[in-house]
Protein backbone atom coordinates (compact mmCIF):
# COMPACT_ATOMS: atom_id res chain seq x y z
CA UNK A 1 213.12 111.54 -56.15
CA UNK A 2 216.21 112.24 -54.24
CA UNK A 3 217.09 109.39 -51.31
CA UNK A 4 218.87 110.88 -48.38
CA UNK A 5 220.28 109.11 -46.02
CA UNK A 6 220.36 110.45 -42.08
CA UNK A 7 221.78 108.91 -39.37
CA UNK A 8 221.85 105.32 -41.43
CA UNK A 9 218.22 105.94 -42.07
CA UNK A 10 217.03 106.28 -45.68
CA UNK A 11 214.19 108.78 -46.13
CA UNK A 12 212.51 109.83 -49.66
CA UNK A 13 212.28 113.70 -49.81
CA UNK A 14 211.21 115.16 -53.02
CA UNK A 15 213.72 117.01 -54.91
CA UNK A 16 213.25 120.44 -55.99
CA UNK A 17 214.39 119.50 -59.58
CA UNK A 18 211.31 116.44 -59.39
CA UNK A 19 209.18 118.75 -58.39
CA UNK A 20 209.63 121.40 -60.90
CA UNK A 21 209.49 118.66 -63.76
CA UNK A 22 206.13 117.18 -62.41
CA UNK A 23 204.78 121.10 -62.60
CA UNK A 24 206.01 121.42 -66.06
CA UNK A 25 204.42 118.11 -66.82
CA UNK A 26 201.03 118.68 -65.80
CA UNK A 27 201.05 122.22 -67.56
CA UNK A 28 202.28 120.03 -71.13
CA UNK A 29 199.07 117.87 -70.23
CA UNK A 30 196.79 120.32 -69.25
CA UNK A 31 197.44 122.14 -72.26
CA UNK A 32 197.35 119.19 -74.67
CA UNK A 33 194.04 118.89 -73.10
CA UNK A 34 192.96 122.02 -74.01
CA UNK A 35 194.29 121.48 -77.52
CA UNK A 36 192.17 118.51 -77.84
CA UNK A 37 189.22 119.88 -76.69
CA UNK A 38 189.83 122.24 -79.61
CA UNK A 39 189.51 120.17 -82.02
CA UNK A 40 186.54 118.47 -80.94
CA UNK A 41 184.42 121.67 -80.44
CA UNK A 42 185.07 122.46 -83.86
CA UNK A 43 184.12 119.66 -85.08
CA UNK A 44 180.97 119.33 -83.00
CA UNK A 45 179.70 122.66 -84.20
CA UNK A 46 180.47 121.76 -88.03
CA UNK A 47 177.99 119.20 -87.56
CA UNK A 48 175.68 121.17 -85.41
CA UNK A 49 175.92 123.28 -88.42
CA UNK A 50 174.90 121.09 -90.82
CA UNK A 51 172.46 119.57 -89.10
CA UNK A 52 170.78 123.28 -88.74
CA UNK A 53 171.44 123.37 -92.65
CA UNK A 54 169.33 119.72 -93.14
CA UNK A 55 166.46 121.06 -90.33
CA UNK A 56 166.39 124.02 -92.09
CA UNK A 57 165.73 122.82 -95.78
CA UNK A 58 163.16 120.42 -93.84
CA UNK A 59 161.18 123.41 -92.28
CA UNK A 60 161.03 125.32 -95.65
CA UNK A 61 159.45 122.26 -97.45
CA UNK A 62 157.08 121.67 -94.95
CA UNK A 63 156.24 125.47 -95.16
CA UNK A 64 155.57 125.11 -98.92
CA UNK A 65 153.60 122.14 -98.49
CA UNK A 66 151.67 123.85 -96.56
CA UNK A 67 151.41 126.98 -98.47
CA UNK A 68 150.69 124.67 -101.40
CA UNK A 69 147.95 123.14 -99.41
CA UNK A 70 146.39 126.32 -98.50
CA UNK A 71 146.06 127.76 -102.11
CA UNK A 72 144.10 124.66 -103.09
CA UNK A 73 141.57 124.83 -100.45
CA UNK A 74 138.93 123.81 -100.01
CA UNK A 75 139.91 120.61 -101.78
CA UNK A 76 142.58 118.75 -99.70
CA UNK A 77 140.88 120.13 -96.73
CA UNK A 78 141.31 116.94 -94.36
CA UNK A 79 144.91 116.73 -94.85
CA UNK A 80 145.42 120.24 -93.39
CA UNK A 81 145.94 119.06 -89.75
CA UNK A 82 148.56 116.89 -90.87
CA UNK A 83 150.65 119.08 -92.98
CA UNK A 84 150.02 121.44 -90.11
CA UNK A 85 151.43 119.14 -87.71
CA UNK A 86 154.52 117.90 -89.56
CA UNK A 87 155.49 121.92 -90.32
CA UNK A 88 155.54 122.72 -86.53
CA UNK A 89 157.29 119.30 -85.72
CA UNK A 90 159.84 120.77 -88.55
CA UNK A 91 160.73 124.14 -87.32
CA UNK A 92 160.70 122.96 -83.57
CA UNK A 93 163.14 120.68 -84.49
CA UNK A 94 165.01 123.68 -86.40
CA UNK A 95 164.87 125.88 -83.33
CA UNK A 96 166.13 123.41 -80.74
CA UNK A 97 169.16 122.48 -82.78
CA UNK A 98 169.58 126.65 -83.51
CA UNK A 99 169.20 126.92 -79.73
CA UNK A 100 172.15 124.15 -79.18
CA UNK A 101 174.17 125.47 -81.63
CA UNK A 102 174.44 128.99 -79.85
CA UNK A 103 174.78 127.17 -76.73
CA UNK A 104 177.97 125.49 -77.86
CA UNK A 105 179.40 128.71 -80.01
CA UNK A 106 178.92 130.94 -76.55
């Protein structure tokens, strides 16, 4: 900051040059920012990614365990709730990490 002095009094006016400089500074920062951000959206949907992959894997064996269970009926017949159960736990899990996935890709 420039310091002019006016009829023996010393006032602080910005300087064109300091101003320009503070402008350019807060465009490097806003950018490095931006850069940062980068990165860390990548990396959040490479794990969102694989954690899809893991949910996904999960669903299909709970699907076969249940299509398993369903061949051998009538024997095994109380444990169909269950299986049931843990299937639909396993592909509502799938489809609310899908859904977050395409949330943070759009």
């Amino acid at each position: 900051m420039a310091l002019v002095l006016e009829r023996g009094m010393d006032v602080d006016v910005p300087h064109w040059l300091d101003m320009i400089e503070n402008i350019e500074h807060e465009r490097f920062l806003a950018e490095s920012a931006k850069k940062i951000e980068g990165k860390e959206n990548v990396e959040e949907k490479e794990a969102l990614k694989a954690e899809v992959k893991k949910l996904n894997a999960r669903a299909m064996e709970a699907r076969m365990a249940l299509h398993d269970l369903s061949e051998e009926l009538p024997a095994g017949l109380e444990t169909v709730m269950d299986v049931a159960q843990q299937t639909v736990a396993a592909f509502q899990s799938l489809d609310a990490a899908r859904k977050k996935l395409a949330a943070a890709t759009a």
